[in-house]
N, C-alpha and C. Protein backbone atom coordinates (compact mmCIF):
# COMPACT_ATOMS: atom_id res chain seq x y z
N UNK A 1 111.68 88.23 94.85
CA UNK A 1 110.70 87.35 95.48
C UNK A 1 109.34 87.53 94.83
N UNK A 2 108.65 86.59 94.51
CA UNK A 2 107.43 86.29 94.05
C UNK A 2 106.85 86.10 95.18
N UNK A 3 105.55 87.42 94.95
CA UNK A 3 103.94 86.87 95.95
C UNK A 3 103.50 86.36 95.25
N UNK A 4 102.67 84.93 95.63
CA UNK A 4 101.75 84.44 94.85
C UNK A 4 100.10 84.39 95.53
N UNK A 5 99.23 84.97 95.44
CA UNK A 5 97.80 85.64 95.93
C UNK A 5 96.82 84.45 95.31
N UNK A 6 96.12 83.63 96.62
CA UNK A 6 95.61 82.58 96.42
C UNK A 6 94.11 83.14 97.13
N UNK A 7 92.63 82.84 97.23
CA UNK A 7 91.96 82.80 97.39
C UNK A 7 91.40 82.45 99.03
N UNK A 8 91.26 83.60 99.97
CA UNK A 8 91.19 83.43 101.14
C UNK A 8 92.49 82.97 101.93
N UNK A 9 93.37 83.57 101.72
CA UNK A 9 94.50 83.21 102.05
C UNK A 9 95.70 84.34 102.21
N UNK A 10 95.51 85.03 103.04
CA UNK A 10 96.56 86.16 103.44
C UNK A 10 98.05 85.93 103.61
N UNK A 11 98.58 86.92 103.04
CA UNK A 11 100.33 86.60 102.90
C UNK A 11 100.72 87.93 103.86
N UNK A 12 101.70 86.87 104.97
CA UNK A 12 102.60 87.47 105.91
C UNK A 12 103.60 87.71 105.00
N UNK A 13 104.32 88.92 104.87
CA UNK A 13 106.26 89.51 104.58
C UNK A 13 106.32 89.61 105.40
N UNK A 14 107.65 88.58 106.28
CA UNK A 14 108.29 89.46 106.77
C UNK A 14 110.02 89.52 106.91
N UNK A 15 110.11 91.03 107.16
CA UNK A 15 111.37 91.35 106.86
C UNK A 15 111.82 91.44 108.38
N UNK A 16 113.00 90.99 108.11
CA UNK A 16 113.70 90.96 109.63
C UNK A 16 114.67 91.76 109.96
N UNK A 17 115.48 92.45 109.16
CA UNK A 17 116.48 93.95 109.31
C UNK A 17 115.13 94.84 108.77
N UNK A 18 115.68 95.84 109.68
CA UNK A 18 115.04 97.36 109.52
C UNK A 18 115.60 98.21 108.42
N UNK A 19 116.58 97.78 108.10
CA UNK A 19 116.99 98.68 106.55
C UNK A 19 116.01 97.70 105.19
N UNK A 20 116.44 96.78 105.26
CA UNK A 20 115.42 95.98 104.08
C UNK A 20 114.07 96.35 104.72
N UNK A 21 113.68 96.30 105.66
CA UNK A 21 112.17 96.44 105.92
C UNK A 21 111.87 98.11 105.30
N UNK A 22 112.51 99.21 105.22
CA UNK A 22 112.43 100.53 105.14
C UNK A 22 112.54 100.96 103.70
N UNK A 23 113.35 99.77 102.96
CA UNK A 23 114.10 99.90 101.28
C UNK A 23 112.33 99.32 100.60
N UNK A 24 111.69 98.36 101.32
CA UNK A 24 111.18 97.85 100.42
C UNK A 24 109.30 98.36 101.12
N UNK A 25 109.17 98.90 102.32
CA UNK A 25 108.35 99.47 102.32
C UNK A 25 107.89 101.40 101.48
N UNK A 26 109.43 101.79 101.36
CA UNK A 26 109.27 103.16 100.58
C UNK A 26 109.01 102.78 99.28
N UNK A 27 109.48 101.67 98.56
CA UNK A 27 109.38 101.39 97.36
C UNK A 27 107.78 101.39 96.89
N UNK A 28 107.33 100.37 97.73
CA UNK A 28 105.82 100.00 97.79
C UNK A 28 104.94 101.43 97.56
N UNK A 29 105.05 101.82 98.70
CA UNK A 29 104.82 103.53 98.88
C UNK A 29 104.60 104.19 97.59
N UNK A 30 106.13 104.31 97.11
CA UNK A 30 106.49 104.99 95.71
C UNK A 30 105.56 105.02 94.56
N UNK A 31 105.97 103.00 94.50
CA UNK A 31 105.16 102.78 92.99
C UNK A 31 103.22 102.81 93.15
N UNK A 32 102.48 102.88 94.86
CA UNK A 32 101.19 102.70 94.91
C UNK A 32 101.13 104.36 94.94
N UNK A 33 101.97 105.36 95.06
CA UNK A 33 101.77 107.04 94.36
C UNK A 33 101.99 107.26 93.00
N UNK A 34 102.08 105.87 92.07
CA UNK A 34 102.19 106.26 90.73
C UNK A 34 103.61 106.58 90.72
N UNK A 35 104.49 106.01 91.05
CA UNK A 35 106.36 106.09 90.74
C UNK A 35 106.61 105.24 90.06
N UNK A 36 107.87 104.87 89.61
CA UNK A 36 108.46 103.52 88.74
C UNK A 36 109.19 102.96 89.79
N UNK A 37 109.22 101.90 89.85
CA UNK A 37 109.90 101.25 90.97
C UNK A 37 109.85 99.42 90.44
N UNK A 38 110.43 98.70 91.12
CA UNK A 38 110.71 96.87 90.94
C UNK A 38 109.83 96.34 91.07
N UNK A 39 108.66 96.51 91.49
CA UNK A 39 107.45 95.91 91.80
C UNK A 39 106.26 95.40 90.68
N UNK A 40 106.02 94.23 90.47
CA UNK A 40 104.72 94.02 89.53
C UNK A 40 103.43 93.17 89.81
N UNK A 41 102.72 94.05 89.46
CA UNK A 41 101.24 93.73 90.07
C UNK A 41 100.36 92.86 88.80
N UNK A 42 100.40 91.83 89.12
CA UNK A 42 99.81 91.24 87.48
C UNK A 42 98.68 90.19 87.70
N UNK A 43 97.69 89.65 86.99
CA UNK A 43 96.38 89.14 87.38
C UNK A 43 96.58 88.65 85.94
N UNK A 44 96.13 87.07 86.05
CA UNK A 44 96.22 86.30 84.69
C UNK A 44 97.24 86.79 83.76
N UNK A 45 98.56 86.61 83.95
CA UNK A 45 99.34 87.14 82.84
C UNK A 45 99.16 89.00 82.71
N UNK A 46 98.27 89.44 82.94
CA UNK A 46 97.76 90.72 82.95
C UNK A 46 98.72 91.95 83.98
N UNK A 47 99.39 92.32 83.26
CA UNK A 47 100.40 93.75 84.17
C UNK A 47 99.04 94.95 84.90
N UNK A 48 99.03 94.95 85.91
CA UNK A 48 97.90 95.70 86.52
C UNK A 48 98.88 97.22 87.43
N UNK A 49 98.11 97.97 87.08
CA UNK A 49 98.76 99.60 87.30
C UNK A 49 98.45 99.44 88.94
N UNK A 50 100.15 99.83 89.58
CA UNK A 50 100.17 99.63 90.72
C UNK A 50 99.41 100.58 91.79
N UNK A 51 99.38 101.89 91.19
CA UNK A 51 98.54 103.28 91.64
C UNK A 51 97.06 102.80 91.94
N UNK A 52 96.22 102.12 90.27
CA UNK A 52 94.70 102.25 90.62
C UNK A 52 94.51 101.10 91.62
N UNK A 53 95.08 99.92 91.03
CA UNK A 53 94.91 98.48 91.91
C UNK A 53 95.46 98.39 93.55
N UNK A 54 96.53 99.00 93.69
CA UNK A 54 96.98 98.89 94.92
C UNK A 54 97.03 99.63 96.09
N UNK A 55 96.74 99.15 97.39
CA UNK A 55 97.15 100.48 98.31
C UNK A 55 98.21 99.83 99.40
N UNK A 56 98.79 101.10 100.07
CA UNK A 56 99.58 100.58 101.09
C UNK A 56 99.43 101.31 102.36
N UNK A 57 99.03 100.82 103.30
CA UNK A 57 98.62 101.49 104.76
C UNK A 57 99.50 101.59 105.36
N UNK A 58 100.14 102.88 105.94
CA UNK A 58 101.47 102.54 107.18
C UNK A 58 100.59 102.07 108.10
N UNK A 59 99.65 102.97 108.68
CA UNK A 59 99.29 103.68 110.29
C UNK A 59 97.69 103.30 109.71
N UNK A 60 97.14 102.38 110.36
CA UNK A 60 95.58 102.15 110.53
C UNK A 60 94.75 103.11 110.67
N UNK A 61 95.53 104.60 111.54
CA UNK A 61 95.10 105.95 112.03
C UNK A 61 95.33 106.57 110.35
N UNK A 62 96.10 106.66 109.50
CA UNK A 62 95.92 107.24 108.64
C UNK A 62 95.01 106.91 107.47
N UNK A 63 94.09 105.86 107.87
CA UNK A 63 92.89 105.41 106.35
C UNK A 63 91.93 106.75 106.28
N UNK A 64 91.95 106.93 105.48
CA UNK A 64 90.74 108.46 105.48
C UNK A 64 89.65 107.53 104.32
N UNK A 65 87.86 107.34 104.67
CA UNK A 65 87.42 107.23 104.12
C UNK A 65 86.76 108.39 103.47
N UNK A 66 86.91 109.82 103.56
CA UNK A 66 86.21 111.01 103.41
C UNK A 66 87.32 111.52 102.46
N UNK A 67 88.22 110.90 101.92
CA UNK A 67 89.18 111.50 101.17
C UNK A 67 88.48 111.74 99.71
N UNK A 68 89.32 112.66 98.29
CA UNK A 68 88.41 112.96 97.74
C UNK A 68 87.80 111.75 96.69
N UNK A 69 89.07 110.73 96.91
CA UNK A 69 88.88 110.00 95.85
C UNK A 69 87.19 109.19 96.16
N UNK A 70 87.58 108.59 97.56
CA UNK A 70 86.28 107.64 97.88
C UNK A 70 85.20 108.80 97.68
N UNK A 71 84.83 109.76 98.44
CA UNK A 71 83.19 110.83 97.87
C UNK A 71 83.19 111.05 96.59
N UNK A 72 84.00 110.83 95.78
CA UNK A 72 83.80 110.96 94.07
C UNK A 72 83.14 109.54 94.04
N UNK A 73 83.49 108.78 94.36
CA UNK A 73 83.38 107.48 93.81
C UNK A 73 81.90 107.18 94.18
N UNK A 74 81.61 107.41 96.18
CA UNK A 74 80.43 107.10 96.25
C UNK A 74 79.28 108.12 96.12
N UNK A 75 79.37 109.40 95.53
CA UNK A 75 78.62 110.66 94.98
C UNK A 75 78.05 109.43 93.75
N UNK A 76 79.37 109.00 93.20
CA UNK A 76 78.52 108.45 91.40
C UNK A 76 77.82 107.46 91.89
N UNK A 77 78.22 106.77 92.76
CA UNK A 77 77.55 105.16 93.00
C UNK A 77 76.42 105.87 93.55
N UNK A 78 75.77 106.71 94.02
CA UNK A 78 74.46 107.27 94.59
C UNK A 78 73.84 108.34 93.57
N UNK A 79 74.49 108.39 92.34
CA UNK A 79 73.96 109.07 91.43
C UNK A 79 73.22 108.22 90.59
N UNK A 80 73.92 107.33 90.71
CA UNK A 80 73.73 105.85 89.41
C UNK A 80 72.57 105.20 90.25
N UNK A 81 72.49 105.32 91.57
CA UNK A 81 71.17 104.71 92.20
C UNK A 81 70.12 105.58 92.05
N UNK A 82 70.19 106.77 92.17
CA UNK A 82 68.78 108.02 91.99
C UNK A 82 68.29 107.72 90.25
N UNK A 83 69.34 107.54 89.82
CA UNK A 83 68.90 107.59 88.13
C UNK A 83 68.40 106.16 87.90
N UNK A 84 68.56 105.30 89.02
CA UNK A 84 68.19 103.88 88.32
C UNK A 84 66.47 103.90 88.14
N UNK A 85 66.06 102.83 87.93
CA UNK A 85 64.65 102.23 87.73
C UNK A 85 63.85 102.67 89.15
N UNK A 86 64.59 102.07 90.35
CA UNK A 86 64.08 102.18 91.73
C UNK A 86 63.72 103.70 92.25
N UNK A 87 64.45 104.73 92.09
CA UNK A 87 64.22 105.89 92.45
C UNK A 87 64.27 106.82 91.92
N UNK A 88 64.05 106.75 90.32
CA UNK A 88 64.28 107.51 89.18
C UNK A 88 62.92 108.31 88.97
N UNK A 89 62.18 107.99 89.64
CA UNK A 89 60.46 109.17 89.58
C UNK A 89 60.96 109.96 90.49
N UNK A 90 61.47 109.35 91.99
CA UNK A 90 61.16 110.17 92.82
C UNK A 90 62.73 111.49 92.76
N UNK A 91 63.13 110.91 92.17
CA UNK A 91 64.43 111.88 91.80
C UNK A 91 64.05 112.70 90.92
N UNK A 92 63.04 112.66 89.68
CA UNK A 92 62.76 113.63 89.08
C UNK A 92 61.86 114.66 90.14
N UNK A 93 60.92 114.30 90.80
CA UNK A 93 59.65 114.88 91.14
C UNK A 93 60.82 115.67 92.11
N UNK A 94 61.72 115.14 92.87
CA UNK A 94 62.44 116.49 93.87
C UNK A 94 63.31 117.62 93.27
N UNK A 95 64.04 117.18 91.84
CA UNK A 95 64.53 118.34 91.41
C UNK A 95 63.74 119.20 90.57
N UNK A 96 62.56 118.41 90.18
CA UNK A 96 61.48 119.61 89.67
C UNK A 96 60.55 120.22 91.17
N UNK A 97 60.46 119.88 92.08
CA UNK A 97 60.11 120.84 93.59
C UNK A 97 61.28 121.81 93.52
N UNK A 98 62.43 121.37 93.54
CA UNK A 98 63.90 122.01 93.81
C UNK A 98 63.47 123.37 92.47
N UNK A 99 63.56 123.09 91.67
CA UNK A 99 63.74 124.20 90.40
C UNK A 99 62.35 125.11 89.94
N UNK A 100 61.07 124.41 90.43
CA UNK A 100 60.17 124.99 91.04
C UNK A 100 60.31 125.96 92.33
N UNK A 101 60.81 125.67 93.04
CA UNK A 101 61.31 126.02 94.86
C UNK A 101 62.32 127.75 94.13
N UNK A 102 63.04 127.54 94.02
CA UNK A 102 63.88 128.30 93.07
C UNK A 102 63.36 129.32 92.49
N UNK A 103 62.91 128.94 91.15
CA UNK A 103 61.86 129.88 90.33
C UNK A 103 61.21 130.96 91.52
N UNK A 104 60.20 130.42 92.16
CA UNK A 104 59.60 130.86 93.24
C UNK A 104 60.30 132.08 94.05
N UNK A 105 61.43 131.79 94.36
CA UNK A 105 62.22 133.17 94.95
C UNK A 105 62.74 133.64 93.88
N UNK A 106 63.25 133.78 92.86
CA UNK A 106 63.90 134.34 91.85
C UNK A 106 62.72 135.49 91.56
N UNK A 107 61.22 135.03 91.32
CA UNK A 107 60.55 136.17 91.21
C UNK A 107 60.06 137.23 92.02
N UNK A 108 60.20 136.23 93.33
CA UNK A 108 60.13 137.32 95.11
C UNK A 108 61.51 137.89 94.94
N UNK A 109 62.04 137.33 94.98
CA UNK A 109 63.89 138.58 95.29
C UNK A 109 63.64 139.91 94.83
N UNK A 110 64.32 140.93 95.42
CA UNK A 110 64.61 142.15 94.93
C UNK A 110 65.32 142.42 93.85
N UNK A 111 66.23 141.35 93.44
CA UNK A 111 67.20 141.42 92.20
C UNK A 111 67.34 140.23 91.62
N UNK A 112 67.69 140.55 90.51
CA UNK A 112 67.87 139.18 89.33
C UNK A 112 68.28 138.31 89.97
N UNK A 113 68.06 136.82 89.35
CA UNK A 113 69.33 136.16 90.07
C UNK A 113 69.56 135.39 89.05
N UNK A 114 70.66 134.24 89.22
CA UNK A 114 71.01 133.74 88.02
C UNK A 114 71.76 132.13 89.07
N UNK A 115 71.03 131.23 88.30
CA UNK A 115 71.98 129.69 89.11
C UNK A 115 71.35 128.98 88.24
N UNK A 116 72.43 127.43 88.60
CA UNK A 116 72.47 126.14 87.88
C UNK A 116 71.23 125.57 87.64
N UNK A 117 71.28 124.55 86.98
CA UNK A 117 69.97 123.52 87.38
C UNK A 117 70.52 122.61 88.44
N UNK A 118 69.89 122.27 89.24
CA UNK A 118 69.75 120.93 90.33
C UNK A 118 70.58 119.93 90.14
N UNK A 119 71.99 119.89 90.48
CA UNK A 119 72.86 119.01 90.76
C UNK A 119 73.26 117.75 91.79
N UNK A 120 72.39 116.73 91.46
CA UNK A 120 72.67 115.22 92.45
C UNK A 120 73.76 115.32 93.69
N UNK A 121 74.92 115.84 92.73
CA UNK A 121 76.55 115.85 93.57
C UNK A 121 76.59 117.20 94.46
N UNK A 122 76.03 118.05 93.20
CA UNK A 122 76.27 118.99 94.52
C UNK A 122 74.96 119.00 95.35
N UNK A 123 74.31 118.23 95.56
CA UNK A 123 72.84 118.36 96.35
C UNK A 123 73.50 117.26 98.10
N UNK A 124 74.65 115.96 97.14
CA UNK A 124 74.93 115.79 97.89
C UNK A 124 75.87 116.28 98.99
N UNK A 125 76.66 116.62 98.11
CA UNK A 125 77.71 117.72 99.19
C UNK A 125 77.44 118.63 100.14
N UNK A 126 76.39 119.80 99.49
CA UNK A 126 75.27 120.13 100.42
C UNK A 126 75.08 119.67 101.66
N UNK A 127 74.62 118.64 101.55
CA UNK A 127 73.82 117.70 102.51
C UNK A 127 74.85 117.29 103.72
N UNK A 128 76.24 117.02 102.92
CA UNK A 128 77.52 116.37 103.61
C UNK A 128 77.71 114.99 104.04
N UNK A 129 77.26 114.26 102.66
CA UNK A 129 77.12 113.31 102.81
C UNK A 129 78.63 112.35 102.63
N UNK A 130 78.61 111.40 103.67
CA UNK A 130 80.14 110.98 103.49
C UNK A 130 79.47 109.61 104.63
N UNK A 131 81.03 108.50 104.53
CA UNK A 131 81.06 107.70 105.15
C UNK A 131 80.96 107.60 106.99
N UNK A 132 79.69 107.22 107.62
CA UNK A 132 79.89 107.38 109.08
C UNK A 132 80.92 106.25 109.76
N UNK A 133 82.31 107.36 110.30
CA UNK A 133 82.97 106.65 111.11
C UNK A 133 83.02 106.78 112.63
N UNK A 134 82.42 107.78 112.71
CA UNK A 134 82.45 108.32 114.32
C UNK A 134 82.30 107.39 115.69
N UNK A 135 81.47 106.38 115.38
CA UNK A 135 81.58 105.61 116.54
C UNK A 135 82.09 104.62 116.54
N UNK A 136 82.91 104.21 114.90
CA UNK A 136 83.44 103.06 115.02
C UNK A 136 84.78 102.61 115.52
N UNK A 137 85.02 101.20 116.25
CA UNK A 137 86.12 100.81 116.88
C UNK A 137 87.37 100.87 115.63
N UNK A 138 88.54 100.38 115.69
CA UNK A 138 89.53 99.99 115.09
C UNK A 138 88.95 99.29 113.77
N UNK A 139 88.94 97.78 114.55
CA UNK A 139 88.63 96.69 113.28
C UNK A 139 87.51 97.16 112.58
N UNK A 140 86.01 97.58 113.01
CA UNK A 140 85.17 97.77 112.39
C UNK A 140 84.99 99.24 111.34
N UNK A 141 86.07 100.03 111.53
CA UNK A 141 86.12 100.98 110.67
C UNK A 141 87.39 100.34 109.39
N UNK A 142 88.14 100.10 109.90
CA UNK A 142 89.37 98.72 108.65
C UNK A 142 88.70 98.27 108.16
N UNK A 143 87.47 97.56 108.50
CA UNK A 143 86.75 96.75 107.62
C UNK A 143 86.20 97.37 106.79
N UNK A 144 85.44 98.51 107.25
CA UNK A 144 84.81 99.40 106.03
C UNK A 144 85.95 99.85 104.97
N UNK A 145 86.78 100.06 105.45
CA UNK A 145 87.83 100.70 104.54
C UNK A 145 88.03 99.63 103.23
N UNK A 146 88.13 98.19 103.61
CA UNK A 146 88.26 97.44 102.60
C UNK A 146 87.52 97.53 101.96
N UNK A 147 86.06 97.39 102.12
CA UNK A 147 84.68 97.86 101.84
C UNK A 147 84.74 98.61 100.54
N UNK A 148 85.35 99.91 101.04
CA UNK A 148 85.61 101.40 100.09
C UNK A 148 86.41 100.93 99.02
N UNK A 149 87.33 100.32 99.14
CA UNK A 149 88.45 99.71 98.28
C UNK A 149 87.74 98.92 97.60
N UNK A 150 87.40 98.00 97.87
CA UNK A 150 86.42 97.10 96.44
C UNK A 150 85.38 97.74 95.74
N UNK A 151 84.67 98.14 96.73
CA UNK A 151 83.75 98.27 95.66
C UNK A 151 83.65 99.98 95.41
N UNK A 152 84.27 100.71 96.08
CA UNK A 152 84.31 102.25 95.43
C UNK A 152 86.02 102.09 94.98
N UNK A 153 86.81 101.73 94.85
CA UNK A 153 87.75 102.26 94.47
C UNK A 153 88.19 101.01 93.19
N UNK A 154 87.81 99.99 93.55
CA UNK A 154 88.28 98.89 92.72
C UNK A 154 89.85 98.12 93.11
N UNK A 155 89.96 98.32 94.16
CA UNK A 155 91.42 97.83 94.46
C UNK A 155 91.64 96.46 94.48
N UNK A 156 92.36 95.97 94.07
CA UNK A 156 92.92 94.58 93.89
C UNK A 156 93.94 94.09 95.22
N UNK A 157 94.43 94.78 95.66
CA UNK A 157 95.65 93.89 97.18
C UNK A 157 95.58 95.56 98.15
N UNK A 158 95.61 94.99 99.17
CA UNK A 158 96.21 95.98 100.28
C UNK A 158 97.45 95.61 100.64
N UNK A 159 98.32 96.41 100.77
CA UNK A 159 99.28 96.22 101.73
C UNK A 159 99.32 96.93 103.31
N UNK A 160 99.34 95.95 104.19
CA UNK A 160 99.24 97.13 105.66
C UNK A 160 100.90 96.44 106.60
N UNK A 161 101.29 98.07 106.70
CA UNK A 161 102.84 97.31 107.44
C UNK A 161 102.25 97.85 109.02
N UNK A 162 103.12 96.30 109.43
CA UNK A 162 102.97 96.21 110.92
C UNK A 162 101.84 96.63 111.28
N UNK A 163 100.77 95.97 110.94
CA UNK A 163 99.38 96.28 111.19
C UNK A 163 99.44 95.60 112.20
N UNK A 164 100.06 94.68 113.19
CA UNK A 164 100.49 93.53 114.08
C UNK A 164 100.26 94.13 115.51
N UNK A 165 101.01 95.49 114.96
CA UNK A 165 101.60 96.74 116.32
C UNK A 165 99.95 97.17 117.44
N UNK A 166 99.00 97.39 116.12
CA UNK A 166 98.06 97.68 116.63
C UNK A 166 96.32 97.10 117.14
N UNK A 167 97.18 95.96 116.50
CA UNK A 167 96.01 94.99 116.87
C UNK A 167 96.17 93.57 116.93
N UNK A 168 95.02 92.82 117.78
CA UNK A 168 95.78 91.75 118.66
C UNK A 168 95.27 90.84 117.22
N UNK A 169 95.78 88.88 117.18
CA UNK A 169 95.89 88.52 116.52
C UNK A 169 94.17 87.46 115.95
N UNK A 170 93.58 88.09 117.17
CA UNK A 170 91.76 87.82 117.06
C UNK A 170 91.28 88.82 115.99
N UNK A 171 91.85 90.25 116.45
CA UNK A 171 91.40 91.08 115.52
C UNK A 171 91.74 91.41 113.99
N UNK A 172 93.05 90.82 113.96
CA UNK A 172 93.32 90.61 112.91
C UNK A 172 92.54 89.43 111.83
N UNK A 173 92.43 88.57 112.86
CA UNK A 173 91.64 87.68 112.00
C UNK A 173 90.28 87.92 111.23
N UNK A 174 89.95 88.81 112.52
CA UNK A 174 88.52 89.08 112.10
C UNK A 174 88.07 89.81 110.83
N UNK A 175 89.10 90.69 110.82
CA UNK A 175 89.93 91.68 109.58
C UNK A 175 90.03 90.90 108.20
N UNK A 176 90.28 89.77 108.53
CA UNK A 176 90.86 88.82 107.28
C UNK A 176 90.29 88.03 106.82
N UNK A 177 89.21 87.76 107.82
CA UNK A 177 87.83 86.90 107.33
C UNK A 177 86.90 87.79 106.47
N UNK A 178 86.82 89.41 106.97
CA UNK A 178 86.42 90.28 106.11
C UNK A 178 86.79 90.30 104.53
N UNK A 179 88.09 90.86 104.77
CA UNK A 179 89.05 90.28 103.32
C UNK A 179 88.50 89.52 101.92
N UNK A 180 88.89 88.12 103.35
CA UNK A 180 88.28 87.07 102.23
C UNK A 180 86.83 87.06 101.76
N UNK A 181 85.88 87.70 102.47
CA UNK A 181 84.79 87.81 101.99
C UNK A 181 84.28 88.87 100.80
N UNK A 182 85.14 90.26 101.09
CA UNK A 182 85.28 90.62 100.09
C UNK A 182 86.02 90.36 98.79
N UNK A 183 86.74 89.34 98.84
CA UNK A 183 87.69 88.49 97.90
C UNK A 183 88.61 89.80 97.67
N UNK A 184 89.20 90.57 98.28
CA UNK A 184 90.81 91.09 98.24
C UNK A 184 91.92 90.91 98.85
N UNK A 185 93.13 90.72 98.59
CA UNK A 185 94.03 89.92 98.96
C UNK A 185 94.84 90.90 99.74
N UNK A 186 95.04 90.73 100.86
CA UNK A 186 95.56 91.72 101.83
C UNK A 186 97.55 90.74 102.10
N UNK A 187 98.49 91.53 102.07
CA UNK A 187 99.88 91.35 102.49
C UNK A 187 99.94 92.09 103.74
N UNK A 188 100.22 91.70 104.51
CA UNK A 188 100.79 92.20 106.18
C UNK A 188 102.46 92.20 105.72
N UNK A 189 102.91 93.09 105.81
CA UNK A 189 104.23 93.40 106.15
C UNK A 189 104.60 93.91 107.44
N UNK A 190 105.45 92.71 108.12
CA UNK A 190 105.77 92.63 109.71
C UNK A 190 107.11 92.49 109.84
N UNK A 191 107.74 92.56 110.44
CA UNK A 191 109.35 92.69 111.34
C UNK A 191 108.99 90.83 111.98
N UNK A 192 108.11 90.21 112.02
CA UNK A 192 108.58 88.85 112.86
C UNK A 192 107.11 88.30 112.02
N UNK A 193 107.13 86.93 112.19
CA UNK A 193 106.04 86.04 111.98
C UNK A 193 104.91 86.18 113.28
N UNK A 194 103.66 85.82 112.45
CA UNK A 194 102.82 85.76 113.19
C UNK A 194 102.02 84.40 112.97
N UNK A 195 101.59 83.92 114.32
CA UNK A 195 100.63 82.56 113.81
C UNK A 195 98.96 83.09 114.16
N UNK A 196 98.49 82.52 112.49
CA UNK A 196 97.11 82.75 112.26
C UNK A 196 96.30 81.21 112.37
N UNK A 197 95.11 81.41 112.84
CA UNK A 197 94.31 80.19 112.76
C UNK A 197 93.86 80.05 111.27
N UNK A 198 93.56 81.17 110.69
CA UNK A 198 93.34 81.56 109.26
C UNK A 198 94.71 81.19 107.56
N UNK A 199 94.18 80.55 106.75
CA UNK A 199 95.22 80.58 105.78
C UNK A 199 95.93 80.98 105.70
N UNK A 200 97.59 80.75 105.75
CA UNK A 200 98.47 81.95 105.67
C UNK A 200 99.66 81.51 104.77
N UNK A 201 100.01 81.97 103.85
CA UNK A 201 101.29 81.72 103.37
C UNK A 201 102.62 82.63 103.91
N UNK A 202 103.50 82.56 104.51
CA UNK A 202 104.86 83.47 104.95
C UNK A 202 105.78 83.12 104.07
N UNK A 203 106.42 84.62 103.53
CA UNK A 203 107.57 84.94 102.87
C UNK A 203 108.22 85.73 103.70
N UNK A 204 109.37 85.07 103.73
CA UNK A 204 110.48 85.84 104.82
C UNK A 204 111.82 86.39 104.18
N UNK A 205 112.31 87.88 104.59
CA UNK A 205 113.50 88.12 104.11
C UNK A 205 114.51 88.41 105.55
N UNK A 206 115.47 87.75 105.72
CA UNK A 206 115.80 87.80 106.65
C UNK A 206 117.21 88.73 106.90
N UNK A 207 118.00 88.85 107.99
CA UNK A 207 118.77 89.52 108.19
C UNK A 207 120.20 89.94 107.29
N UNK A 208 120.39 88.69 106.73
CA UNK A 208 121.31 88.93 105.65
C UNK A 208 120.67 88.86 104.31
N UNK A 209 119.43 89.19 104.18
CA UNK A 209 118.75 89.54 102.83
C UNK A 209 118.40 88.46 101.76
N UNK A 210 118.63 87.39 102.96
CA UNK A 210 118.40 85.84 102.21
C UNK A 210 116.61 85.93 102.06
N UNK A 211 116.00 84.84 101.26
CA UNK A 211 114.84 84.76 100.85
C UNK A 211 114.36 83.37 101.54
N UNK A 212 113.16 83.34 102.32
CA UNK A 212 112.65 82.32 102.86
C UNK A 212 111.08 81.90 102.54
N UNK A 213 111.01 81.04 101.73
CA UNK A 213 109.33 80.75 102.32
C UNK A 213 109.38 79.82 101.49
């Protein structure tokens, strides 16, 4: 079966046996951990690596935006802003306070000492700087997550199975209007159809493994 990923326009799978739903959600799984598997992810003729471009969500509860990949990503994107034009004085003038600050006890201490120069990343880490999710609901932390995916991770499609289970079909929308605004193409993989007020194309595999849409 061919997905075909159109512009504001979210694609329902769904699979209707629980063994095909389980064969082709581990697969997904597999090849978005960097496995070989049947699956191809391609953009203009273009074969796109299923690992960097793709993700697949079981459990809405399992998105971690504090994971290491996203704080690498947004450490640089806040490194690349201190070094830009906009805050590039005031970034010098604090790590010369900082290495000044330093100096300063190195000659008060009782004993030698010996450390780095003034590190952005690790100044941020320090600090503990990471994505605030703490007060956010369901949808409004999903949304950020897509967020993280475009523009810190670069992802091209989500996949979320039975994202259906946990949220009603307002919130989903709301989810998908996000999406489309970020222009990434999200697949819902569900056990039954769902009706959206929103664009939807459905591909169905059904109980005897026939192909519908």
């Amino acid at each position: 079966m061919q997905l075909e990923f159109q512009e504001n326009q979210v694609i329902v799978w769904v699979m209707e046996s629980p063994r095909i739903f389980r064969r082709y959600a581990e697969e997904l799984m597999a090849q978005a951990d960097g496995a070989e598997g049947g699956f191809v992810l391609s953009e203009k003729d273009c074969i796109l690596d299923m690992r960097q471009k793709a993700e697949v969500v079981l459990s809405p509860y399992m998105v971690d935006l504090n994971d290491k990949r996203c704080l690498g990503k947004l450490y640089a994107e806040l490194k690349e802003l201190a070094y830009g034009e906009q805050y590039y004085m005031q970034t010098q003038s604090i790590l010369a306070q900082l290495q000044s600050y330093l100096l300063g006890l190195e000659q008060d201490a009782s004993i030698e000492l010996n450390y780095a120069e003034p590190d952005l990343t690790q100044i941020f880490k320090v600090c503990g700087i990471k994505p605030d999710v703490s007060q956010q609901d369901l949808v409004t932390r999903l949304a950020q997550y897509l967020k993280a995916a475009v523009r810190l991770l670069d992802k091209k499609v989500i996949f979320f199975v039975n994202l259906s289970f946990y949220m009603t079909v307002d919130e989903l929308e709301a989810l998908l209007k996000e999406a489309f605004y970020l222009k990434i193409a999200v697949v819902l993989i569900e056990s039954r159809e769902i009706n959206f007020s929103v664009c939807t194309k459905c591909y169905t595999i059904d109980r005897d493994d026939c192909e519908i849409f």
